[in-house]
C-alpha atoms as a PDB file:
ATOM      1  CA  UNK A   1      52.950 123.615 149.024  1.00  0.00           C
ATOM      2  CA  UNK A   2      55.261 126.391 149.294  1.00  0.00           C
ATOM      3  CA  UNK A   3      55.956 129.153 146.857  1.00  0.00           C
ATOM      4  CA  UNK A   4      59.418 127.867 146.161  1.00  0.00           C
ATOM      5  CA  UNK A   5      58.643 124.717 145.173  1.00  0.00           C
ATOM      6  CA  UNK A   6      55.581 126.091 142.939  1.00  0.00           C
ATOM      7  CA  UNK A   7      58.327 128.075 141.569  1.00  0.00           C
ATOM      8  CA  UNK A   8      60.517 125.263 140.407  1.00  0.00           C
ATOM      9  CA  UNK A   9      57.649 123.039 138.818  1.00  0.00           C
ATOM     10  CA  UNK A  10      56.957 125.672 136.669  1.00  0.00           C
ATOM     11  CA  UNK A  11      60.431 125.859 135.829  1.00  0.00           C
ATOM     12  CA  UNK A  12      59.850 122.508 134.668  1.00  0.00           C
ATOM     13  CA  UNK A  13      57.094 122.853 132.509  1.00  0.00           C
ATOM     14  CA  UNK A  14      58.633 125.469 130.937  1.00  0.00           C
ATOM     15  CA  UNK A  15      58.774 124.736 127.511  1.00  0.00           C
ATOM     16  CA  UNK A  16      62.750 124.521 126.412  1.00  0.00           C
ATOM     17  CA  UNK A  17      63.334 126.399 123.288  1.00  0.00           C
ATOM     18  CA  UNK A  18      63.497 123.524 120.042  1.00  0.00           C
ATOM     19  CA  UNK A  19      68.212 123.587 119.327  1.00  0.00           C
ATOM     20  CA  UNK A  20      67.480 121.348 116.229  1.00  0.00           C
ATOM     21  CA  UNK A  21      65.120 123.969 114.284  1.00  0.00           C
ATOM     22  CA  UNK A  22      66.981 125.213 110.886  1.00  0.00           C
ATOM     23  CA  UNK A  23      68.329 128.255 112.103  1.00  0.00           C
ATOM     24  CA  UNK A  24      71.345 129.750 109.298  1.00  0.00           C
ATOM     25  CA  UNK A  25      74.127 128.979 111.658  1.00  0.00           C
ATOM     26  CA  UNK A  26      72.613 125.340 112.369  1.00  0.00           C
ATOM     27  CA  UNK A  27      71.949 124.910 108.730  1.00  0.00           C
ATOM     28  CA  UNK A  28      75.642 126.327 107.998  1.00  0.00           C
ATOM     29  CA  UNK A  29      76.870 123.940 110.481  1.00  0.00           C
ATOM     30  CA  UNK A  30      75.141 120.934 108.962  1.00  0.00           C
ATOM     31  CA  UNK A  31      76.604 121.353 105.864  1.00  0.00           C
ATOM     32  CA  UNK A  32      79.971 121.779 107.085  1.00  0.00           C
ATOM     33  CA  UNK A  33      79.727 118.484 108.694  1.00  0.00           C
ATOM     34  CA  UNK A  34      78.429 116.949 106.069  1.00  0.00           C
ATOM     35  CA  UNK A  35      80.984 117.995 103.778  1.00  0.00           C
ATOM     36  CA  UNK A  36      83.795 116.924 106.183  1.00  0.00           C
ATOM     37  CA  UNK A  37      82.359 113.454 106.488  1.00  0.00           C
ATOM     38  CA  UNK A  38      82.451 113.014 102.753  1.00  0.00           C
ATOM     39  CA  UNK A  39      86.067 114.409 102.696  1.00  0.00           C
ATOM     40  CA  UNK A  40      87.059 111.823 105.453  1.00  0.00           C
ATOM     41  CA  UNK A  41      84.981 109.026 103.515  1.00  0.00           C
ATOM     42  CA  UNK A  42      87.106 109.693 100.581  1.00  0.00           C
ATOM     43  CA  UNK A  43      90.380 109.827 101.940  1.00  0.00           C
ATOM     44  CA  UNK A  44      89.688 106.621 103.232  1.00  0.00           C
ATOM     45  CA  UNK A  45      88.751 104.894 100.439  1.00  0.00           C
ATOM     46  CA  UNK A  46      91.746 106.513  98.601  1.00  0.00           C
ATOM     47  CA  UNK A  47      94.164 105.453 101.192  1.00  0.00           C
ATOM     48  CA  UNK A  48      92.929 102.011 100.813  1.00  0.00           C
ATOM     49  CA  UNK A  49      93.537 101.612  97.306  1.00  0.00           C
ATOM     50  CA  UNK A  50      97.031 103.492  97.750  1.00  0.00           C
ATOM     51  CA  UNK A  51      97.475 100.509 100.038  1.00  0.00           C
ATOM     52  CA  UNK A  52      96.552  97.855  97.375  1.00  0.00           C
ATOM     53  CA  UNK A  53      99.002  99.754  94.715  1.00  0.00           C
ATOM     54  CA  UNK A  54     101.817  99.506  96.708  1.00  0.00           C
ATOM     55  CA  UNK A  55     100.896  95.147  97.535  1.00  0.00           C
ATOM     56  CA  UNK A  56     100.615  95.023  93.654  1.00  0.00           C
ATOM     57  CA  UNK A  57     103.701  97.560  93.046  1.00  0.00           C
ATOM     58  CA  UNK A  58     106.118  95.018  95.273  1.00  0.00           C
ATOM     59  CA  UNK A  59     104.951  91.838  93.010  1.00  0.00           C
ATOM     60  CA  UNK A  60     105.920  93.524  90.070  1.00  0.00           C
ATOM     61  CA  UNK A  61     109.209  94.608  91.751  1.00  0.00           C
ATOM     62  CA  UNK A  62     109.855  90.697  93.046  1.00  0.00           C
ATOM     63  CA  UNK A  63     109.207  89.532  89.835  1.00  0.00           C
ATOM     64  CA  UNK A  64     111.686  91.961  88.156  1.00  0.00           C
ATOM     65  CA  UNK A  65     114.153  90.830  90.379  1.00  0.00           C
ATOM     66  CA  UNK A  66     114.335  87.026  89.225  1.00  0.00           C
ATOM     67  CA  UNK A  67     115.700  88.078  86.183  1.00  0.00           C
ATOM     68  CA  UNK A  68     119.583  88.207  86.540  1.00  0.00           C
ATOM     69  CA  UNK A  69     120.230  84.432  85.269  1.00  0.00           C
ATOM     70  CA  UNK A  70     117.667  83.761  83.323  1.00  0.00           C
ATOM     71  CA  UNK A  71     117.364  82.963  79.828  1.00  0.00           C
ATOM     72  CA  UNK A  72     116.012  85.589  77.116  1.00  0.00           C
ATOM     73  CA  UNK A  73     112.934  83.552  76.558  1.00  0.00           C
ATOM     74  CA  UNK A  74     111.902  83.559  80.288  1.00  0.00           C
ATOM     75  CA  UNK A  75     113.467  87.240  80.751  1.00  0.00           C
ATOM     76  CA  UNK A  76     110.834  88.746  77.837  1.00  0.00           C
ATOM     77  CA  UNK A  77     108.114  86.917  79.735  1.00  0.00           C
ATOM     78  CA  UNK A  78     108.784  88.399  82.911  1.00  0.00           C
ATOM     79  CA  UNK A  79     108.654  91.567  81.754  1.00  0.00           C
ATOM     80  CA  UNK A  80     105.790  91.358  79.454  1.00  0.00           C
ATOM     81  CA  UNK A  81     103.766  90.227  82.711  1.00  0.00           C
ATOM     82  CA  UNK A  82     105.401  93.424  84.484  1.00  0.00           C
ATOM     83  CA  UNK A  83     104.136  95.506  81.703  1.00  0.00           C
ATOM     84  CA  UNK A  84     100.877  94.267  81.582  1.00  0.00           C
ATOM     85  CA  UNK A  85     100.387  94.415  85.590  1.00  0.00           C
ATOM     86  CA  UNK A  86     101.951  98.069  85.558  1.00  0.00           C
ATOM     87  CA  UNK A  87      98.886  98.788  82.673  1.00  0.00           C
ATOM     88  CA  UNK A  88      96.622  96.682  84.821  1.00  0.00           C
ATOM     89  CA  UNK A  89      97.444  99.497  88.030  1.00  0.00           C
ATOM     90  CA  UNK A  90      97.276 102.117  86.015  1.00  0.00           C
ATOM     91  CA  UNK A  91      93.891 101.575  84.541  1.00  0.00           C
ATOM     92  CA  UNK A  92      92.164  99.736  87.695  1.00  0.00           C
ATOM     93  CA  UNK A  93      93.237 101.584  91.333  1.00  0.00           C
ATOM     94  CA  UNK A  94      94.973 104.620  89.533  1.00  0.00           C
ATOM     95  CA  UNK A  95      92.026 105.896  87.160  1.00  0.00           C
ATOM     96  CA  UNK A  96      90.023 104.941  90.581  1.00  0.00           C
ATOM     97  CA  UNK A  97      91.660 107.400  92.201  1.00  0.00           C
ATOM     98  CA  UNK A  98      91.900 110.174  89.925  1.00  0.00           C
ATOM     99  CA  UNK A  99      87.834 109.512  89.818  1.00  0.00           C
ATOM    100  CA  UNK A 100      87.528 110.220  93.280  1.00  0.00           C
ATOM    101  CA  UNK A 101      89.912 113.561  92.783  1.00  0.00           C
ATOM    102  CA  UNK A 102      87.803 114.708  90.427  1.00  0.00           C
ATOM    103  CA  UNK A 103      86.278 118.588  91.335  1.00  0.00           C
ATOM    104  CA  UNK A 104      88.508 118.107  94.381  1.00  0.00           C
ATOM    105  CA  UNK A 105      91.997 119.526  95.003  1.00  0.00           C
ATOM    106  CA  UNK A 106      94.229 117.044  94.656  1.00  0.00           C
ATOM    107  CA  UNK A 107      96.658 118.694  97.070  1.00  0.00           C
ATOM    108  CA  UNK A 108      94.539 117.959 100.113  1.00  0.00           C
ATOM    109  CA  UNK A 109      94.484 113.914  99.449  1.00  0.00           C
ATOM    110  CA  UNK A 110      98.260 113.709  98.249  1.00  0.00           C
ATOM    111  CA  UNK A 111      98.858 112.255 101.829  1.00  0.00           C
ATOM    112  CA  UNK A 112      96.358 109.624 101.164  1.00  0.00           C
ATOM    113  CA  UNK A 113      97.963 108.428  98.103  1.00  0.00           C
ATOM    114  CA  UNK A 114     101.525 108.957  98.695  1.00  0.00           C
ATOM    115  CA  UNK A 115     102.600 105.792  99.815  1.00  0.00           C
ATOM    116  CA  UNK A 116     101.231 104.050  96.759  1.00  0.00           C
ATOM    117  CA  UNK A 117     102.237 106.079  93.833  1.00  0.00           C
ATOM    118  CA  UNK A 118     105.839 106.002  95.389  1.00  0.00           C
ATOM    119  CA  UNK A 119     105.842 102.289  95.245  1.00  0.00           C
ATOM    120  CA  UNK A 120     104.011 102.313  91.976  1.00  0.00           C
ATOM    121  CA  UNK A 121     107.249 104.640  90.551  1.00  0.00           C
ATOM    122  CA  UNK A 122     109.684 102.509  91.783  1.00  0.00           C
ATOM    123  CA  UNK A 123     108.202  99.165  89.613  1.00  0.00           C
ATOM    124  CA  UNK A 124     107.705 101.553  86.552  1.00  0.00           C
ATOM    125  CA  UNK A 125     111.402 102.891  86.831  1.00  0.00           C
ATOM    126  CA  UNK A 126     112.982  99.512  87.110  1.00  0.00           C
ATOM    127  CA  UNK A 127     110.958  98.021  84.602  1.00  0.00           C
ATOM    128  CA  UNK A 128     111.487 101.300  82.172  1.00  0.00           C
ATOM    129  CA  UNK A 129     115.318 101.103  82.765  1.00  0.00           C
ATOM    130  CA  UNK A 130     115.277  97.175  82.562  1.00  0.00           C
ATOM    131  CA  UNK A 131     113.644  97.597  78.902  1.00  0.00           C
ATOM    132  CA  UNK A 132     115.607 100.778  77.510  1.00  0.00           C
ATOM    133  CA  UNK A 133     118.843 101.076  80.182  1.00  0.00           C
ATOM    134  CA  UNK A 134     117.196 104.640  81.153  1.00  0.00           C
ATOM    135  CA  UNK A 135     115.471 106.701  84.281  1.00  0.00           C
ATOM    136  CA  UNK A 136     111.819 107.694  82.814  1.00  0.00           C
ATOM    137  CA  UNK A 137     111.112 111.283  83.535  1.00  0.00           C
ATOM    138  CA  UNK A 138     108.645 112.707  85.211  1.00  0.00           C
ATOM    139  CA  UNK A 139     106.235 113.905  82.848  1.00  0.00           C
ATOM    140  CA  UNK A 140     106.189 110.583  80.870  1.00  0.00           C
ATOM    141  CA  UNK A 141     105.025 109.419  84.369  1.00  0.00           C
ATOM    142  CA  UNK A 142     102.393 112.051  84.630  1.00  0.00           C
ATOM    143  CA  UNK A 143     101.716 111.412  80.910  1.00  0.00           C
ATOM    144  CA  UNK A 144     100.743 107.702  82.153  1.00  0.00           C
ATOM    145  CA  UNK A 145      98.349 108.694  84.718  1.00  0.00           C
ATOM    146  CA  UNK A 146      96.528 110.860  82.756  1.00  0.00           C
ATOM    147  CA  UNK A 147      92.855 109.607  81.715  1.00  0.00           C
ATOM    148  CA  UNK A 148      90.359 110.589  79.146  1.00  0.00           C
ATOM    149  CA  UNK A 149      92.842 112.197  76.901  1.00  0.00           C
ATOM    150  CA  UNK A 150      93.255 109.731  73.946  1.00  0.00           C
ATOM    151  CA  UNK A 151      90.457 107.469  71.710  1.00  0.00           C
ATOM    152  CA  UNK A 152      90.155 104.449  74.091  1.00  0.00           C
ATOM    153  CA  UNK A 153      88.690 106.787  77.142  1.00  0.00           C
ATOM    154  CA  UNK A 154      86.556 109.084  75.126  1.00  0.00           C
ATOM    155  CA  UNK A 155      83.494 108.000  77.752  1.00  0.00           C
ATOM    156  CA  UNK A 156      85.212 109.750  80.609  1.00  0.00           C
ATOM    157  CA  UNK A 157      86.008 113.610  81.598  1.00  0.00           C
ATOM    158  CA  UNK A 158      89.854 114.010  81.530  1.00  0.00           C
ATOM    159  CA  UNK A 159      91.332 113.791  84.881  1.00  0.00           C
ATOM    160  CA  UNK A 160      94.635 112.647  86.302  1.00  0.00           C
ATOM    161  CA  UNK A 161      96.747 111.574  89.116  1.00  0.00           C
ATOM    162  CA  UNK A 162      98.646 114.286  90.467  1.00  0.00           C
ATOM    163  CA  UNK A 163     102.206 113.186  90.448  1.00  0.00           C
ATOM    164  CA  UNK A 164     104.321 116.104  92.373  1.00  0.00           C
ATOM    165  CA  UNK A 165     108.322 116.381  91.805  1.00  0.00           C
ATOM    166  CA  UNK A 166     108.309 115.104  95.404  1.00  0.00           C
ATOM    167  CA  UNK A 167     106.437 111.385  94.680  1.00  0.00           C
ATOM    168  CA  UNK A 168     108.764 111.020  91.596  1.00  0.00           C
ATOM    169  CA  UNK A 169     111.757 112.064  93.814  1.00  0.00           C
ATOM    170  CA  UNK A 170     111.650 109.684  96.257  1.00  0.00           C
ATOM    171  CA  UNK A 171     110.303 107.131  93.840  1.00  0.00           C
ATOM    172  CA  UNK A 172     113.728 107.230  91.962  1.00  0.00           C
ATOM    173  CA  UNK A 173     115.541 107.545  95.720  1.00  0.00           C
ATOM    174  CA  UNK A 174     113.427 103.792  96.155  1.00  0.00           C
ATOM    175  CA  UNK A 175     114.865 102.833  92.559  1.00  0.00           C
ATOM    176  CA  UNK A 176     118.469 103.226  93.736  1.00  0.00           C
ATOM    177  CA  UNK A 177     118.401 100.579  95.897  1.00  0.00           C
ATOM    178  CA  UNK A 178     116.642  97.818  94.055  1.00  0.00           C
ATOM    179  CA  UNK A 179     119.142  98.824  91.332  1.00  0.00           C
ATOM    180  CA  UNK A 180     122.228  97.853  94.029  1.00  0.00           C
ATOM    181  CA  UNK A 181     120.462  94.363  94.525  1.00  0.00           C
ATOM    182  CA  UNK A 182     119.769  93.662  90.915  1.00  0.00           C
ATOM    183  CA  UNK A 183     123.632  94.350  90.762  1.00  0.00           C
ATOM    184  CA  UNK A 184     124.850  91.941  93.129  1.00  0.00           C
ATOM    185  CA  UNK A 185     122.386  89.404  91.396  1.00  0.00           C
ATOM    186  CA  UNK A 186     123.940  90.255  88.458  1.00  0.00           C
ATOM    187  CA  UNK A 187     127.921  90.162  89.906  1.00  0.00           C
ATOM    188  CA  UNK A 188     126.486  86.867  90.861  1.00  0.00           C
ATOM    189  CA  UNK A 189     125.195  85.092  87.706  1.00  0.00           C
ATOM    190  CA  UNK A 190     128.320  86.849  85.475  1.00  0.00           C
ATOM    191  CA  UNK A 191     126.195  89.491  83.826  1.00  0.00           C
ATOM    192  CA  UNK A 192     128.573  91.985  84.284  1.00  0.00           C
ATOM    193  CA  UNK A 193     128.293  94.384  81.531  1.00  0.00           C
ATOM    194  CA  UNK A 194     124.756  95.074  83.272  1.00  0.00           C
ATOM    195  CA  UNK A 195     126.970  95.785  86.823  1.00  0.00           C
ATOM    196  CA  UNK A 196     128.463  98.709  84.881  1.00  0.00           C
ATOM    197  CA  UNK A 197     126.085 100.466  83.275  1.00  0.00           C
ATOM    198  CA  UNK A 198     124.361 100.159  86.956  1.00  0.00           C
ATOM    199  CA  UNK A 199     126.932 101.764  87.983  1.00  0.00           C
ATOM    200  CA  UNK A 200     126.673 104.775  85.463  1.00  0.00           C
ATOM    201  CA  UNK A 201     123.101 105.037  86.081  1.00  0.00           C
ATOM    202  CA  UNK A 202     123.488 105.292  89.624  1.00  0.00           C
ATOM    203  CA  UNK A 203     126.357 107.810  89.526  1.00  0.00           C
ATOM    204  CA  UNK A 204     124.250 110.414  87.079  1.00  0.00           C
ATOM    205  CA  UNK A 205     121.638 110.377  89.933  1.00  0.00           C
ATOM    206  CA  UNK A 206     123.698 110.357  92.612  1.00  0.00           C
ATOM    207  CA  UNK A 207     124.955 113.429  90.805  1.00  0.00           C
ATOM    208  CA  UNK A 208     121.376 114.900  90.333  1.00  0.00           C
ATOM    209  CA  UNK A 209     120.559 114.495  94.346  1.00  0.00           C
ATOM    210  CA  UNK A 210     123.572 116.883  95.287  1.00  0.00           C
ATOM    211  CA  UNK A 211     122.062 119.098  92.704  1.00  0.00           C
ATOM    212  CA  UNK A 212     119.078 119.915  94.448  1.00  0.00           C
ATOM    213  CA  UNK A 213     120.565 121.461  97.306  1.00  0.00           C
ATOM    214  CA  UNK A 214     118.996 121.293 100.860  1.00  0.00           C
ATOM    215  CA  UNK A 215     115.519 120.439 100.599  1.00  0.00           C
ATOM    216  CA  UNK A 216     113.944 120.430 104.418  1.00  0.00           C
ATOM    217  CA  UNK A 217     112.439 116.368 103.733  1.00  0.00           C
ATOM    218  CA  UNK A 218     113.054 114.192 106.558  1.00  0.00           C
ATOM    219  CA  UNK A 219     111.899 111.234 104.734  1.00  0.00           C
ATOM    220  CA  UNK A 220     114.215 112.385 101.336  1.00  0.00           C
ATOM    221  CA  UNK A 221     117.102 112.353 103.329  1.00  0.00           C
ATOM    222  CA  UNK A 222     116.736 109.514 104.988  1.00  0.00           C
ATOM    223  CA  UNK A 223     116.155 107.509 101.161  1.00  0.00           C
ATOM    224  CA  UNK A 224     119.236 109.659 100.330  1.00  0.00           C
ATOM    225  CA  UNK A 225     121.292 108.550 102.909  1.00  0.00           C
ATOM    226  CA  UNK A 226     120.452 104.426 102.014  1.00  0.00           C
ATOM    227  CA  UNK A 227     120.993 105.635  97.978  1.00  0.00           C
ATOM    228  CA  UNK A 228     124.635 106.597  99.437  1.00  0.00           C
ATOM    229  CA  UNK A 229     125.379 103.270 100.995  1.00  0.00           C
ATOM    230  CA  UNK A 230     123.914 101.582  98.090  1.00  0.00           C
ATOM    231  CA  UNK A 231     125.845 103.600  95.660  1.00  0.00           C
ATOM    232  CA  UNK A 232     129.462 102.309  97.647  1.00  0.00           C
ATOM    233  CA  UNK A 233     128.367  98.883  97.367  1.00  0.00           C
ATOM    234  CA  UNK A 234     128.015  98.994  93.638  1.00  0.00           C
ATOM    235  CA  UNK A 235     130.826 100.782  92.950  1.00  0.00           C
ATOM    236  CA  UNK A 236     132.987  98.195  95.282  1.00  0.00           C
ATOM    237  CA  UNK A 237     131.543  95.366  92.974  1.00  0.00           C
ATOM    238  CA  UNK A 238     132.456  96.755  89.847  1.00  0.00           C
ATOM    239  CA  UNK A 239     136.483  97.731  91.276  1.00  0.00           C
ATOM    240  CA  UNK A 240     136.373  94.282  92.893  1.00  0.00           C
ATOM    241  CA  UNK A 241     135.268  92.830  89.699  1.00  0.00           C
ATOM    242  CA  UNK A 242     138.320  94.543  87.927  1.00  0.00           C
ATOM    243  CA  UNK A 243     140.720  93.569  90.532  1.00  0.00           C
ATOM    244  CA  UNK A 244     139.795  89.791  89.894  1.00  0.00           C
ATOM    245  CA  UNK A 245     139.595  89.954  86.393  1.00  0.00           C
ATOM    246  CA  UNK A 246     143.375  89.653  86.427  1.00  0.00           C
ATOM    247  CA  UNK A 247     143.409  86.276  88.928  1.00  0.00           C
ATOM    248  CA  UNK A 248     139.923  84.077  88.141  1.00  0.00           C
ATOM    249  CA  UNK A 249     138.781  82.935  84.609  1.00  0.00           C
ATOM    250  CA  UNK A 250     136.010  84.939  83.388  1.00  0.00           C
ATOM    251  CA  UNK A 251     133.802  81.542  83.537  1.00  0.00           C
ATOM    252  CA  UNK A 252     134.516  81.328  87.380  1.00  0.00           C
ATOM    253  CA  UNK A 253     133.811  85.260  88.361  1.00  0.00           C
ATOM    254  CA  UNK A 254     130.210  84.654  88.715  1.00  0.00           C
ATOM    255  CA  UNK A 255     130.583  81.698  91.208  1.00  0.00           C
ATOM    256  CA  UNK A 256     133.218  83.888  93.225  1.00  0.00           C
ATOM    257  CA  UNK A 257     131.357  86.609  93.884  1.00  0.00           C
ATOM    258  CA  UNK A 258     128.396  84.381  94.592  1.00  0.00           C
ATOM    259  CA  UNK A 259     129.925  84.154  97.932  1.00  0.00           C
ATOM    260  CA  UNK A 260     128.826  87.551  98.544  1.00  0.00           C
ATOM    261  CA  UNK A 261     125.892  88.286 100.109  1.00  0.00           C
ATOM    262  CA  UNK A 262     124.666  91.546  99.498  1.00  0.00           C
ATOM    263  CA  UNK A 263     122.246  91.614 102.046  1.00  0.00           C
ATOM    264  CA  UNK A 264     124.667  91.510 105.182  1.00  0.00           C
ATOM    265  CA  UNK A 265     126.374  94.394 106.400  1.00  0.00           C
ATOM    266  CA  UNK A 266     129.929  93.726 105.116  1.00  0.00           C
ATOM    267  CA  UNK A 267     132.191  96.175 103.212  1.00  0.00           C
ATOM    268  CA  UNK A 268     134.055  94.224 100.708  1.00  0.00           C
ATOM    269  CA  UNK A 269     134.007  90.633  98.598  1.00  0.00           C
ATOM    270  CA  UNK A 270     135.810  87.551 100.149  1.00  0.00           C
END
């Protein structure tokens, strides 16, 4: 056998030196990984329960929508059920979550949550304005998402939701236009003192978004751009509804403007 190849089979015997031992920088770089796989883990399971808030969030907005037409009896029902589902989020998927943020900073698993709590402001706004004719605030949203603060959650740490001036923003943005279709409803079924002080509401924020100035948000001015369009089409029902005050019976409004459909792109009533 030649000396080369006696040289390479002990090559091969050669004991290789043991990569897994616990040296510092492989016991650093465990718990790095481990750490990361419970923050992925986590923003998972938070991302999936944004997902089921914003499911429950559009029931509560469908139902909310019915409404215009209805009698009293079956409008307080409605939104007793809206209030109660709007209690059930808040103390089911939203105390889940702020369980999960707890110890964590909340600013790294906004992302994960975003979708949901926007959704979940829009159904709390509508309801709020449907019971009181007002835009809640933010803190009295933050307020609601707060747990472990009063004498029914003494068991539990205080922790919250974080709700940044960005969710509530584009919450309200989403509010805007279920406002426009709850006006056309409205137009619709002859409710019109309801068209007007839709019309108010919508012109105070309207006012409030140029406020703010440029804010560099794709996704606000895109919502701002819809609130624009569905600003004009409330504003043409309540001038149209003046202009045909003076030729149709009050009784027959509501079945003249029921020809409308607000859904389609056209710019005026028939």
């Amino acid at each position: 056998m030649s000396r080369t190849t006696e040289e390479g089979s002990d090559k091969q015997r050669k004991p290789q030196s043991d990569i897994s031992q616990d040296t510092p920088s492989m016991t650093l770089f465990r718990e790095y990984s481990r750490v990361l796989v419970n923050k992925n883990d986590k923003y998972e399971r938070v991302y999936k329960t944004s997902r089921d808030i914003t499911v429950r969030s559009k029931r509560i907005i469908f139902s909310l929508q019915r409404i215009p037409g209805l009698d009293d009896d079956e409008r307080e029902k409605i939104l007793s059920s809206a209030a109660s589902d709007l209690r059930e989020i808040e103390q089911t998927q939203m105390k889940y979550i702020a369980q999960e943020l707890v110890d964590e900073e909340p600013y790294q698993f906004v992302y994960a949550y975003t979708g949901g709590l926007q959704e979940y402001i829009e159904a709390l706004s509508l309801y709020y304005f449907l019971t009181t004719d007002k835009i809640i605030g933010h803190s009295e949203i933050q307020d609601r998402l707060r747990f472990g603060t009063s004498e029914e959650d003494t068991d539990i740490v205080p922790m919250s939701v974080l709700v940044q001036p960005k969710e509530y923003i584009l919450g309200i943005a989403d509010l805007t236009g279920e406002l426009m279709r709850f006006c056309i409803k409205c137009v619709s079924t002859g409710d019109f003192e309801v068209c007007y002080r839709i019309c108010d509401v919508l012109k105070k924020i309207h006012g409030g978004f140029l406020s703010l100035g440029y804010i560099p948000m794709r996704e606000l001015y895109h919502k701002f751009t819809v609130f624009r369009s569905s600003l004009h089409k409330v504003e043409e029902a309540c001038y149209s509804l003046q202009l045909r005050k003076s030729e149709v019976p009050a009784e027959m409004l509501g079945d003249v403007f029921a020809m409308y459909d607000a859904d389609e792109n056209r710019q005026e009533f028939i």
